[in-house]
Protein backbone atom coordinates (compact mmCIF):
# COMPACT_ATOMS: atom_id res chain seq x y z
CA UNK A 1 83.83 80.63 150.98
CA UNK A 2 87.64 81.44 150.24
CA UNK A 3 86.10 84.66 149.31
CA UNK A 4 84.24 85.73 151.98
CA UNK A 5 86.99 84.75 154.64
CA UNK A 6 89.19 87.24 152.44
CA UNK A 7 86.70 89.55 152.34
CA UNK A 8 85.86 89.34 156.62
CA UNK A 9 89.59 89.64 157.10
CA UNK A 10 89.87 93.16 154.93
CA UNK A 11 86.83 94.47 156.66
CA UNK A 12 88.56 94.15 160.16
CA UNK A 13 92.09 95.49 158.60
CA UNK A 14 90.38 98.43 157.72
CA UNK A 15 87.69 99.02 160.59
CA UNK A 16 90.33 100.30 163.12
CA UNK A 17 91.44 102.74 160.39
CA UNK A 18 87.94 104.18 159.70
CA UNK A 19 87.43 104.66 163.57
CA UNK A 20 90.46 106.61 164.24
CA UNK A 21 89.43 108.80 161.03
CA UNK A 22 86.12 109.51 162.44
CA UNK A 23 87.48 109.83 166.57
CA UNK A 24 90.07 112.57 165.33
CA UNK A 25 88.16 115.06 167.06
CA UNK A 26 86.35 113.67 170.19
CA UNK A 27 83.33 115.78 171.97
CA UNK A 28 84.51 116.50 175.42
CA UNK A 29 87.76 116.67 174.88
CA UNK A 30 89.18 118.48 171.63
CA UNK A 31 85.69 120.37 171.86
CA UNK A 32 82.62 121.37 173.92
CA UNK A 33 79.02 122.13 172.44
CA UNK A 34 77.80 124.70 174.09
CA UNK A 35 74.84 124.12 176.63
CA UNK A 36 72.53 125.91 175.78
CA UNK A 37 73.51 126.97 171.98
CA UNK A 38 73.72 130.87 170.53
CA UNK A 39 73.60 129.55 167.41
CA UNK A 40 73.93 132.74 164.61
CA UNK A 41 70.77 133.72 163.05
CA UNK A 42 72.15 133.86 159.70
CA UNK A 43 71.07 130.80 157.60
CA UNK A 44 73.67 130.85 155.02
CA UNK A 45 76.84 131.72 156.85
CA UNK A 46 78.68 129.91 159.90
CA UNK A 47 80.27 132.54 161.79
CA UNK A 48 83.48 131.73 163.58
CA UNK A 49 85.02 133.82 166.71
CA UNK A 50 88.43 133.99 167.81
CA UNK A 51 88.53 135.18 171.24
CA UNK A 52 92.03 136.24 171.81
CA UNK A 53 94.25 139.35 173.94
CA UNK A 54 97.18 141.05 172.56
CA UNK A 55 99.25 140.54 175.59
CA UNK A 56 98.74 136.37 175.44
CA UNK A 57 102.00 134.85 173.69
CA UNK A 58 100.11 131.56 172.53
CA UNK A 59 97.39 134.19 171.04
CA UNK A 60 100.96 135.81 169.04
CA UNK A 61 101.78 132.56 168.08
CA UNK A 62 98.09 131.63 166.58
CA UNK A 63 97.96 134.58 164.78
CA UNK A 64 99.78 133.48 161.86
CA UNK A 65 97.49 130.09 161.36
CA UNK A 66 94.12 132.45 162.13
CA UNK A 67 95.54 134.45 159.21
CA UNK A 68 96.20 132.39 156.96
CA UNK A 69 92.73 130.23 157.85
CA UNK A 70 90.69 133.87 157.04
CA UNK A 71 91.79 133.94 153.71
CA UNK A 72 90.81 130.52 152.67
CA UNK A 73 87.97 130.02 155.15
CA UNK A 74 85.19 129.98 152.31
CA UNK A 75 82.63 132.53 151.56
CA UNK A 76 79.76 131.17 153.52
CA UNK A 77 82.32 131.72 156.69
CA UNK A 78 82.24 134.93 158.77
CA UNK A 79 85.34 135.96 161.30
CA UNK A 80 85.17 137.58 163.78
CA UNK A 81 87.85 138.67 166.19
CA UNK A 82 86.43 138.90 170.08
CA UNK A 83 89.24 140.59 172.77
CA UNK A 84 89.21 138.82 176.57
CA UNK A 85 88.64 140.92 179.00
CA UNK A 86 90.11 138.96 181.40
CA UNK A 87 91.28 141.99 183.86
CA UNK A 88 91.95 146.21 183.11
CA UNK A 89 94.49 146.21 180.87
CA UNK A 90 92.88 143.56 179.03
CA UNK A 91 89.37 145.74 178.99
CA UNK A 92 91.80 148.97 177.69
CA UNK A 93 93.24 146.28 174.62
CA UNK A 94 89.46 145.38 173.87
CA UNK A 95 88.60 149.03 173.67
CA UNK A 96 92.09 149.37 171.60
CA UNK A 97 90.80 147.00 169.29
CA UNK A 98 87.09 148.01 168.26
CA UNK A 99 88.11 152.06 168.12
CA UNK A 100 90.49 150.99 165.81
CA UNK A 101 88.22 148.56 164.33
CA UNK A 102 85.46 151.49 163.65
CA UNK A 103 88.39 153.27 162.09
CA UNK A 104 89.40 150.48 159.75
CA UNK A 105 92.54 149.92 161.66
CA UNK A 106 92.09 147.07 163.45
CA UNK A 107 93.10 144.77 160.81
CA UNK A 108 96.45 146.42 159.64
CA UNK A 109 97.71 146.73 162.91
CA UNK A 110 97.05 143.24 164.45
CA UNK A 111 100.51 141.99 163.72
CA UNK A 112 102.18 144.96 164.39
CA UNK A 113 100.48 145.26 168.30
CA UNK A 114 101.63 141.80 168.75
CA UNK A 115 104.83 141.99 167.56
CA UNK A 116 105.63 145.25 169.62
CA UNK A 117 104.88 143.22 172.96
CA UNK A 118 105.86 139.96 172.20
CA UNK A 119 108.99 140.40 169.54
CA UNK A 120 110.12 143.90 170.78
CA UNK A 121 109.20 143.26 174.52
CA UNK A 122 107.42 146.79 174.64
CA UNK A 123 104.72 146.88 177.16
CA UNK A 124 101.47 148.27 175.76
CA UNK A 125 99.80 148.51 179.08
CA UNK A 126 98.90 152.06 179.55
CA UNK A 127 96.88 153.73 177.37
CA UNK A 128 99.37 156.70 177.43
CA UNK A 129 102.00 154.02 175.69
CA UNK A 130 100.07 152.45 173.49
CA UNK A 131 98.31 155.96 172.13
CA UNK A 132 102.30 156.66 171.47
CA UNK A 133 102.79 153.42 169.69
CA UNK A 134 99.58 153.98 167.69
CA UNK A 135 100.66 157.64 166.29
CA UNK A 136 103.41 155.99 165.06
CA UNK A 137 101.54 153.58 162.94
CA UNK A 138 99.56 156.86 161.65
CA UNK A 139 96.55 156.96 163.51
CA UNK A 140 94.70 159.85 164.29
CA UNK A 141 95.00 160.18 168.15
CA UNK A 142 92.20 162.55 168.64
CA UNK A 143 90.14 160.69 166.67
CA UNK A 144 91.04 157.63 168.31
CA UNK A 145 90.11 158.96 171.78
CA UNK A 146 86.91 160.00 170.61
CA UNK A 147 85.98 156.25 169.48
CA UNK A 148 87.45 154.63 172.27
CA UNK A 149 85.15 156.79 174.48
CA UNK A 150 82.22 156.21 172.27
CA UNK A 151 79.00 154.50 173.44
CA UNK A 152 79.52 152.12 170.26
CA UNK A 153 82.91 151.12 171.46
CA UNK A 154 81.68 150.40 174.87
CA UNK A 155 78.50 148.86 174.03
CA UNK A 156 81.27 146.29 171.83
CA UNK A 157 83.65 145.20 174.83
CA UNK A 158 80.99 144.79 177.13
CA UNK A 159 79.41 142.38 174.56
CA UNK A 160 82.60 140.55 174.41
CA UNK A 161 82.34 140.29 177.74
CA UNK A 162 78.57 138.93 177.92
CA UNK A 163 80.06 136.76 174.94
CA UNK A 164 82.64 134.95 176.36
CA UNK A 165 80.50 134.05 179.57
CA UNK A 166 78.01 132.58 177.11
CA UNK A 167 80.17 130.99 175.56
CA UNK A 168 82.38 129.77 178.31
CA UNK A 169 85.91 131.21 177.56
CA UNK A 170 88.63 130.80 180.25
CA UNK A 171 91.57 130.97 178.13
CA UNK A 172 92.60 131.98 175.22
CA UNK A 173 93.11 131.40 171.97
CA UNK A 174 89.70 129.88 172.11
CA UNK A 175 87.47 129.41 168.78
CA UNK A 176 83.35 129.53 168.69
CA UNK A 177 81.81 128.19 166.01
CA UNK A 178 78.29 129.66 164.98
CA UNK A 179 78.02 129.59 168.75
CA UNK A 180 76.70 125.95 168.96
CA UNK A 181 80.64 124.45 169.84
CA UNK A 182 84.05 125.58 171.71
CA UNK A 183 87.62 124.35 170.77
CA UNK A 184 89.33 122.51 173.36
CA UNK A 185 92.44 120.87 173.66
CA UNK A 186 94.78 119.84 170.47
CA UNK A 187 98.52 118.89 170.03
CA UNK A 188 99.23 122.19 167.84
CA UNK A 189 97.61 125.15 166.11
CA UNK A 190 97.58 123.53 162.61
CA UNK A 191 95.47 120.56 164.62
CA UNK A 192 93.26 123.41 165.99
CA UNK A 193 92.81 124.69 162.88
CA UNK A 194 91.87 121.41 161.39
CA UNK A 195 89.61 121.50 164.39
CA UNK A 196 88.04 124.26 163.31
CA UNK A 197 87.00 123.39 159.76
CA UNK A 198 85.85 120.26 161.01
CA UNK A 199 83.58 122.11 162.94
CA UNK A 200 82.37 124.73 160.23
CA UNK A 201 81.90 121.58 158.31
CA UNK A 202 79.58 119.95 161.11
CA UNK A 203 77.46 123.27 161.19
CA UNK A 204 77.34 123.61 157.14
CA UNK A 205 75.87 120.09 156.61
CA UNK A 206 73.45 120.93 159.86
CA UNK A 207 72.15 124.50 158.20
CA UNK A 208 71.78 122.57 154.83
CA UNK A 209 69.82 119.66 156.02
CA UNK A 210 67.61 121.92 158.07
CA UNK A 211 67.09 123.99 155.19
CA UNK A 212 66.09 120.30 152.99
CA UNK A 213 63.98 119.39 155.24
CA UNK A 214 61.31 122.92 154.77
């Protein structure tokens, strides 16, 4: 009997524990699943989103976690980067980023576009400006005009834009994950990141037991 009261009393010491571990992350709050889902066609992978705008300082100050996130993030995880377009200058940055993305640029000079506006208070609002800052970092400016102007550049931003309707993006830095749920509100960026994985992990166990159960 001893035994058992010892026993009752160490279930309800730890209960409390085990329900704050599992209400970390509460639906509603510190994310939404989106209604209805996009979720990605691919089987294997969960493909995560970061919709973000070069001229947003909490989107500078994210970077760094996104970073180093992408190059642990596992290889059944897809990023992908998704520009706002929010207003005109934030359309130009979107085109910015997917000419230089066709180009193989877009990576390389993430940092270095947010660190010009946000470290060295350069505004990179005009296209005329930021063409200037971009010859600098050795791109080919003709070539770069050509791409922004493409048809395959603009058929990308005005996806992001269709995108981040779907999705329901009003701010940024905003996460999607496999399309199916939205980050919301956390105390910091590592939490958000820990968000994050939590929610890759929800999607990987869903995929898997979908894929058990054929």
């Amino acid at each position: 009997m001893f035994n058992r009261v010892i026993l009752f009393a160490l279930v309800l010491a730890f209960a409390p524990l085990t329900s704050f571990a599992a209400e970390k992350f509460e639906e509603g709050v510190n994310y939404f699943e989106i209604f209805p889902s996009y979720p990605d066609d691919n089987k294997s992978k969960v493909t995560v989103r970061e919709f973000f705008w070069y001229n947003c300082p909490h989107c500078f100050d994210f970077e760094p976690h996104v970073e180093k996130w992408a190059a642990r993030k596992g290889e059944d995880v897809d990023f992908l980067r998704v520009p706002a377009l929010f207003n005109k200058t934030a359309r130009m940055h979107a085109e910015v980023f997917y000419a230089l993305k066709l180009m193989g640029k877009a990576e390389e000079l993430q940092i270095p576009i947010f660190t010009s506006i946000h470290v060295d208070k350069h505004s990179l609002d005009s296209i005329e400006v930021m063409e200037k800052f971009l010859a600098k970092h050795g791109v080919d400016i003709d070539k770069f005009r050509g791409m922004r102007q493409s048809f395959a550049v603009q058929t990308q931003v005005n996806r992001a834009g269709v995108l981040a309707k779907r999705y329901g993006i009003s701010g940024v830095p905003n996460m999607v994950v496999d399309g199916i749920y939205r980050t919301g509100r956390t105390k910091n960026y590592t939490e958000m990141i820990e968000l994050v994985d939590h929610l890759v992990d929800k999607v990987r166990k869903h995929k898997v037991s979908v894929a058990e159960a054929k």
